[in-house]
N, C-alpha and C. Protein backbone atom coordinates (compact mmCIF):
# COMPACT_ATOMS: atom_id res chain seq x y z
N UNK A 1 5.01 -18.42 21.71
CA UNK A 1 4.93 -18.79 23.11
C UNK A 1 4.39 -20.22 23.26
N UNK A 2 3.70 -20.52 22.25
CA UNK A 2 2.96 -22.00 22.53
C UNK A 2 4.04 -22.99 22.50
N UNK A 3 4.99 -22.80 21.60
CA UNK A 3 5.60 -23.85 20.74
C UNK A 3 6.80 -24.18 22.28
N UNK A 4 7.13 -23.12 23.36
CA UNK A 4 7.75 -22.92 24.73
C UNK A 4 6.76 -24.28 25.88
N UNK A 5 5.76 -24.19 25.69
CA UNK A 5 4.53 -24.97 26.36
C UNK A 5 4.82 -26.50 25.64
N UNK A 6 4.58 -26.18 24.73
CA UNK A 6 4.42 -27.74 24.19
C UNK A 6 6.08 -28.89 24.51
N UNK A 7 6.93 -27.49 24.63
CA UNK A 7 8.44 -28.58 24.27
C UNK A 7 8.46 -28.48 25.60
N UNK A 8 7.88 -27.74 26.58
CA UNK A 8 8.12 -28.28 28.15
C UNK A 8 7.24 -29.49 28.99
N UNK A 9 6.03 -29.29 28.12
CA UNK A 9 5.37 -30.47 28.42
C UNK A 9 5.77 -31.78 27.82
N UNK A 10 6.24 -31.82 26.54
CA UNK A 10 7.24 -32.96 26.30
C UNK A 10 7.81 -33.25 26.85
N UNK A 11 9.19 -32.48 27.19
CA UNK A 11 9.99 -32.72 28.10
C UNK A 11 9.35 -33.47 29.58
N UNK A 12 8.47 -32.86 30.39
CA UNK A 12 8.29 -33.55 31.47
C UNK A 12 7.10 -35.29 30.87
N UNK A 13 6.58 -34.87 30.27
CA UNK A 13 6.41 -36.42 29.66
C UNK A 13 7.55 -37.29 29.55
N UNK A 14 8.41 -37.10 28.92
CA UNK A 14 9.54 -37.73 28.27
C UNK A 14 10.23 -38.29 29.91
N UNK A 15 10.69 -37.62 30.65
CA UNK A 15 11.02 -37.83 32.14
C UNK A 15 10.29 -38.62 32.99
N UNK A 16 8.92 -38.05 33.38
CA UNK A 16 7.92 -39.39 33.35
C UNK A 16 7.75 -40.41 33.53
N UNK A 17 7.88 -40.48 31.76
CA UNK A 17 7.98 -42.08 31.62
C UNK A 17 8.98 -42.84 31.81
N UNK A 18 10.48 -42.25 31.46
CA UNK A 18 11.81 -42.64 32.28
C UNK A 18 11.78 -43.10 33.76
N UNK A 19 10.77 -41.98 34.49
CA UNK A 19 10.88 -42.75 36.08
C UNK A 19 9.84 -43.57 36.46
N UNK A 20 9.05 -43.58 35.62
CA UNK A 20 7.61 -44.98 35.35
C UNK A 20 8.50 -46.42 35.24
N UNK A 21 9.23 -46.05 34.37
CA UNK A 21 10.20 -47.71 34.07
C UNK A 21 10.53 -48.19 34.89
N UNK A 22 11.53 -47.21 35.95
CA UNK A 22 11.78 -48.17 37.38
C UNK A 22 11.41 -47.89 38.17
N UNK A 23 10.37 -47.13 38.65
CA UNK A 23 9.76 -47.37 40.13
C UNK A 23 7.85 -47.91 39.48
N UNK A 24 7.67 -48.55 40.60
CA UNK A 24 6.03 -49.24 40.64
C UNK A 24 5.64 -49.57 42.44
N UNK A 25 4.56 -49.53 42.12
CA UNK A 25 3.79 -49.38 43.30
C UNK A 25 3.57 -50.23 43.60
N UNK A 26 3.38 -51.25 45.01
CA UNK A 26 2.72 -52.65 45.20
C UNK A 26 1.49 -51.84 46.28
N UNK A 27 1.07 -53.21 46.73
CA UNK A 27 0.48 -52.69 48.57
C UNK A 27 0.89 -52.25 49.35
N UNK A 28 1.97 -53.15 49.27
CA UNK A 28 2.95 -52.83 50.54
C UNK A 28 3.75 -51.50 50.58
N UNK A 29 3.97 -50.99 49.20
CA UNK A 29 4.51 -49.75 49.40
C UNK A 29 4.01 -49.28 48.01
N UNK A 30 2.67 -48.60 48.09
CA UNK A 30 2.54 -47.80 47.15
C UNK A 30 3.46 -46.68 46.16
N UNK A 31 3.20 -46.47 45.36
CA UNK A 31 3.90 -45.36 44.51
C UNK A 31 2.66 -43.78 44.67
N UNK A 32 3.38 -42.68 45.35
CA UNK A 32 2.98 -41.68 45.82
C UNK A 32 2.98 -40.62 44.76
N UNK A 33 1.61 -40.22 43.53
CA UNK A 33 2.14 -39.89 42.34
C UNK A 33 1.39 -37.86 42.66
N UNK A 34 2.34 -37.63 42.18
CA UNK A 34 1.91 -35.67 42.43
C UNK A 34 1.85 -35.48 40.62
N UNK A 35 0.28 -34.69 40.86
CA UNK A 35 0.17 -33.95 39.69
C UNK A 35 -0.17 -32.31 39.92
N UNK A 36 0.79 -31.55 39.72
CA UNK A 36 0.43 -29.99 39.90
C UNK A 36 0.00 -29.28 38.61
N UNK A 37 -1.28 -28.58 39.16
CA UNK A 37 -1.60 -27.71 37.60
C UNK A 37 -1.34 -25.99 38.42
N UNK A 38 -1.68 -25.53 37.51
CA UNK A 38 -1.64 -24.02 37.89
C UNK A 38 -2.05 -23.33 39.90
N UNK A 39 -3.11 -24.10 39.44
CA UNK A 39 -3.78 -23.53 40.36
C UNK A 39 -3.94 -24.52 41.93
N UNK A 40 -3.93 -25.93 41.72
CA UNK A 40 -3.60 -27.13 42.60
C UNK A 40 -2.67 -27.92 42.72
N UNK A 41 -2.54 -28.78 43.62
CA UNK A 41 -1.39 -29.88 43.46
C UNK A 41 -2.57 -31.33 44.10
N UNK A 42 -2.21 -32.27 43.31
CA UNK A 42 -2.95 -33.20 43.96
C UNK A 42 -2.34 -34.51 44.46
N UNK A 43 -2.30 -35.52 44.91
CA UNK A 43 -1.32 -36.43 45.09
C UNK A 43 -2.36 -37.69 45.44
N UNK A 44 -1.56 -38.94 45.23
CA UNK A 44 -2.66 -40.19 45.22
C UNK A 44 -1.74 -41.46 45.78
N UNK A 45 -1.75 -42.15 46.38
CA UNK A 45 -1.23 -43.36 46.55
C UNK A 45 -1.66 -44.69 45.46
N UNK A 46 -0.73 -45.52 45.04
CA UNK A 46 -1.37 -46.11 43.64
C UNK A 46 -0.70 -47.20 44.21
N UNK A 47 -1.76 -47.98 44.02
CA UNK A 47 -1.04 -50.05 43.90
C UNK A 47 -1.24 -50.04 42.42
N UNK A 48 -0.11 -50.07 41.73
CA UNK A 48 0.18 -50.33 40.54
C UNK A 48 -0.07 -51.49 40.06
N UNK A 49 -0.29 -52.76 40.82
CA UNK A 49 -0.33 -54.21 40.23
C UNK A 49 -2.15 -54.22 40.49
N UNK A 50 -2.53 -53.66 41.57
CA UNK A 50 -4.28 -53.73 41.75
C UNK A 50 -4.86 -52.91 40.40
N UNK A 51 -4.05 -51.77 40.22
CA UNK A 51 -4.71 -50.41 39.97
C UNK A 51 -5.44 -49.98 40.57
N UNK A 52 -5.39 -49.56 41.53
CA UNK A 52 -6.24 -48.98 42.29
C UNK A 52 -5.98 -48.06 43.47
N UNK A 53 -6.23 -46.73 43.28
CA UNK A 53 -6.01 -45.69 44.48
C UNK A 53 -6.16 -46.36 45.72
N UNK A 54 -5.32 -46.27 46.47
CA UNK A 54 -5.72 -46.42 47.80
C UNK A 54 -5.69 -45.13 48.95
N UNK A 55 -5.19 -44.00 48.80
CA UNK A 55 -5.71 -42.75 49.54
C UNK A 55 -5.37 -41.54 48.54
N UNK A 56 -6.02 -40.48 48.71
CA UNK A 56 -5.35 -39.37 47.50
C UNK A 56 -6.02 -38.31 48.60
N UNK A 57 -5.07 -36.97 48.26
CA UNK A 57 -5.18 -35.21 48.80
C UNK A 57 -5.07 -34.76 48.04
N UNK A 58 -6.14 -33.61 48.32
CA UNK A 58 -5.43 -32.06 46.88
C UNK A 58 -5.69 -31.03 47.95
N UNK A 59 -5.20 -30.20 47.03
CA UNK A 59 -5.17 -28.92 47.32
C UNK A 59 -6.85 -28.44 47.56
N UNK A 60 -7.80 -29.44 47.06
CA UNK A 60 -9.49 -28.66 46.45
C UNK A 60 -9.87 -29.13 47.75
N UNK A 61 -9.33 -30.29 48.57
CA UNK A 61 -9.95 -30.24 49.79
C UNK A 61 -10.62 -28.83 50.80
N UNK A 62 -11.25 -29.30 51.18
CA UNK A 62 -12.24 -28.07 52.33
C UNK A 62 -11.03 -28.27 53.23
N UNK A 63 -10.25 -28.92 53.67
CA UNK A 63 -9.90 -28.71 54.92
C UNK A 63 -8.22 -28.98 54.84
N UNK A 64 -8.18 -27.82 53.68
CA UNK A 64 -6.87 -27.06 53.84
C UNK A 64 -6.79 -25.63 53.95
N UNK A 65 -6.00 -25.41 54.64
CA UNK A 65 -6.22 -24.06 55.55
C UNK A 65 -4.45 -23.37 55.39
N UNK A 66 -4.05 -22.55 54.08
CA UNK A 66 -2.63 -21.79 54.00
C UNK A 66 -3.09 -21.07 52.71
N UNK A 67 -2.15 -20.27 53.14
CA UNK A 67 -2.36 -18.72 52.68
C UNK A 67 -1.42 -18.68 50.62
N UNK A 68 -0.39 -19.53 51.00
CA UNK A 68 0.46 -19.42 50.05
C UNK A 68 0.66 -21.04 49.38
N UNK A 69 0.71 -21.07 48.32
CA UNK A 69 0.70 -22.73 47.18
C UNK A 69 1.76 -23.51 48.08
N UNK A 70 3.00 -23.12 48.29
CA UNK A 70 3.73 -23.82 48.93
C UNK A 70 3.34 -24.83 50.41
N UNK A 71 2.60 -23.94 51.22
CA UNK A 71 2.19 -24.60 52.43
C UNK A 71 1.00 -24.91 52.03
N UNK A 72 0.22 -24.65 51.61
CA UNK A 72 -1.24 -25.94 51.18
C UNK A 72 -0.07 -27.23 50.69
N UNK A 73 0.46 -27.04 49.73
CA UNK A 73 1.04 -28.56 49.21
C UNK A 73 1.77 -28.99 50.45
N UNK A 74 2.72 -28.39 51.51
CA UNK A 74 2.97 -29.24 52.88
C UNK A 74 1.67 -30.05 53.38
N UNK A 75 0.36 -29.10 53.12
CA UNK A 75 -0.81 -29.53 54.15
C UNK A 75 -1.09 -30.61 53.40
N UNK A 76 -1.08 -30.42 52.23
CA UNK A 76 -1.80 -31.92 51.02
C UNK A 76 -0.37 -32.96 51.82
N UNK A 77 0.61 -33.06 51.45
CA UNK A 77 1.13 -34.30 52.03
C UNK A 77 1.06 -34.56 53.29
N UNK A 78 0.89 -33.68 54.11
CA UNK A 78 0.58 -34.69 55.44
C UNK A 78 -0.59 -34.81 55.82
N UNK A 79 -2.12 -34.78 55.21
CA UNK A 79 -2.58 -35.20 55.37
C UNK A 79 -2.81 -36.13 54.56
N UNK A 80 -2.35 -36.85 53.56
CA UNK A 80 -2.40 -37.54 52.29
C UNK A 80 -1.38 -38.65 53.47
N UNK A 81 -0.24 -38.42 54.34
CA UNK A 81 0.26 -39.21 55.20
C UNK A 81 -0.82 -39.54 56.21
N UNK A 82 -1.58 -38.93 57.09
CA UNK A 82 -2.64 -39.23 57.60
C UNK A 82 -3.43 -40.38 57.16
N UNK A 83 -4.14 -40.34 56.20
CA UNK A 83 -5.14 -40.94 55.18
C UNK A 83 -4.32 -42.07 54.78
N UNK A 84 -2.99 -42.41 55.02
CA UNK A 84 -2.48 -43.47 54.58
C UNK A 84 -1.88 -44.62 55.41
N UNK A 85 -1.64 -43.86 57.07
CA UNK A 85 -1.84 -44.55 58.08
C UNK A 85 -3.09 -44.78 58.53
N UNK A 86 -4.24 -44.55 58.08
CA UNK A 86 -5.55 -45.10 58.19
C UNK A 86 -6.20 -46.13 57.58
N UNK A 87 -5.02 -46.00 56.23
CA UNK A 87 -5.60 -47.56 55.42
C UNK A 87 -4.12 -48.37 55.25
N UNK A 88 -3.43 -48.26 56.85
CA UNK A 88 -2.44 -49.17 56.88
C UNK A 88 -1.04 -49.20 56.33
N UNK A 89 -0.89 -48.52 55.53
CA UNK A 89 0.19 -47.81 54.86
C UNK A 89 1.41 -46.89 55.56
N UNK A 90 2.76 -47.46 55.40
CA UNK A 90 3.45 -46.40 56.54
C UNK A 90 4.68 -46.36 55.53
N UNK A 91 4.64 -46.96 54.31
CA UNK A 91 5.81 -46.75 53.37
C UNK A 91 5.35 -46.32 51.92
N UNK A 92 6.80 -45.45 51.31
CA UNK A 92 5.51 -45.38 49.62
C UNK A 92 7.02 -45.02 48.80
N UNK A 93 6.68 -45.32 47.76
CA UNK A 93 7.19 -44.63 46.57
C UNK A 93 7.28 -43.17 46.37
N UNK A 94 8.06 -42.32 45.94
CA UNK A 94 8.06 -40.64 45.72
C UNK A 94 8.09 -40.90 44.16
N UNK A 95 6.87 -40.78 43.53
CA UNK A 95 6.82 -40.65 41.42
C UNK A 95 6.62 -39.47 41.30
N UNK A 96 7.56 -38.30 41.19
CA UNK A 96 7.35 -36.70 42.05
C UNK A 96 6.78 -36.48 39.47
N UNK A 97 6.60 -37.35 38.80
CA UNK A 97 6.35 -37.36 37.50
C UNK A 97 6.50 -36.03 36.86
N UNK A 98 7.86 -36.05 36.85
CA UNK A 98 8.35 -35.38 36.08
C UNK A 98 8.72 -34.16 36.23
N UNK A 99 7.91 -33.53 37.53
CA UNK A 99 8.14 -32.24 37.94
C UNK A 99 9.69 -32.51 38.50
N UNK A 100 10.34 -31.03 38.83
CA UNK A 100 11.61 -30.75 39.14
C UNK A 100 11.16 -31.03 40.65
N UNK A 101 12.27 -32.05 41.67
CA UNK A 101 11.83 -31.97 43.38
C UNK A 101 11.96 -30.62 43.39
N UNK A 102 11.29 -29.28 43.70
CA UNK A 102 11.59 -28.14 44.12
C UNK A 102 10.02 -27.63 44.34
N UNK A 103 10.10 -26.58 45.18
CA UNK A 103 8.47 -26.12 45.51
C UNK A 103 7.68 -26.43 46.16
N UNK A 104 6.63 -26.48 45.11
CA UNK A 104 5.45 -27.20 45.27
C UNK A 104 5.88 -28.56 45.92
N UNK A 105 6.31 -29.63 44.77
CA UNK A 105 6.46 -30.91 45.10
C UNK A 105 7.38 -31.35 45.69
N UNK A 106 8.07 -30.76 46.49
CA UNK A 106 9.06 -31.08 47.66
C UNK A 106 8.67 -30.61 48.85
N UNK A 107 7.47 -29.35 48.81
CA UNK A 107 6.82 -29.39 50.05
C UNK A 107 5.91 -30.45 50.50
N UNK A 108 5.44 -31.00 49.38
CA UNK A 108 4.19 -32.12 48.83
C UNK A 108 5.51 -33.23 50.12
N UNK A 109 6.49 -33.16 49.12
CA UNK A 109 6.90 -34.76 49.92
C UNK A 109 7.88 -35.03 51.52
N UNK A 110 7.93 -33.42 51.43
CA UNK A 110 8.23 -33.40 53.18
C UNK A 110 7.36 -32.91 54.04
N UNK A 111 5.99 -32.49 53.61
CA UNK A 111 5.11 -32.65 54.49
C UNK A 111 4.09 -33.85 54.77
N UNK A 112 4.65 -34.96 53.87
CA UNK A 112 4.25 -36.61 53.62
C UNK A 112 5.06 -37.02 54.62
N UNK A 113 6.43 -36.76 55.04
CA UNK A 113 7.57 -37.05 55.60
C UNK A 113 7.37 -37.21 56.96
N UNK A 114 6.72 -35.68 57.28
CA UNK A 114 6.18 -35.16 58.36
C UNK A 114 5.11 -35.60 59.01
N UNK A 115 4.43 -36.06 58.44
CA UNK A 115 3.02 -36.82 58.51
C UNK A 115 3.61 -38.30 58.85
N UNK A 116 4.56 -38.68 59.01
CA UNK A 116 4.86 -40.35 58.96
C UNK A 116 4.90 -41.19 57.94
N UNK A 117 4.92 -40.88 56.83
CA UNK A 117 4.83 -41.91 55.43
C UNK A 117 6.31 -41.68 55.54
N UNK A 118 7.14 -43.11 54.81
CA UNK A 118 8.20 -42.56 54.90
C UNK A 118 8.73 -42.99 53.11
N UNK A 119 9.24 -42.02 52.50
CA UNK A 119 10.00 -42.30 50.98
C UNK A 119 10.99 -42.53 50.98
């Protein structure tokens, strides 16, 4: 079973870094990066040339409020859209890294959508 784990986590490494090559983050339009583990999804806005976060949501926030993984990750992107029209931000990059768009991270980026960020 491990050896199933390891060649899927390759795999989404390997992808990754394929969509690292051509998309990057400035100010002006950050790169919007989702990392989901088991149990959270978290998401961050990145100026790639600063390095430096400029707004991030998770799921560990206090003040997400859904019953099921799918709609917390809607709630993480729009308020992660919130938090990003507050520090000026109204455009971004989707670096959905490696995950498949489906789920989790497509609720992540149409409830970013929803929120006013636009990808």
């Amino acid at each position: 079973m491990a050896k199933g784990k390891e060649k899927t986590r390759a795999r989404r490494k390997r992808i990754h870094k394929n969509i690292r090559q051509t998309i990057q983050g400035s100010s002006i339009r950050p790169r919007l990066s989702v990392y989901r583990s088991n149990k959270y999804i978290y998401a961050q806005l990145i100026d790639d040339w600063a390095g430096h976060t400029l707004a991030s949501a998770s799921t560990r926030d206090d003040n997400i409020d859904a019953e099921d993984p799918v709609g917390a990750s809607h709630e993480v992107g729009r308020i992660l859209a919130e938090r990003a029209k507050d520090a000026g931000i109204e455009r971004a990059v989707f670096d959905r890294s490696g995950y498949k768009y489906h789920g989790r991270v497509k609720a992540l980026a149409e409830g970013a959508r929803e929120g006013g960020l636009h990808l």
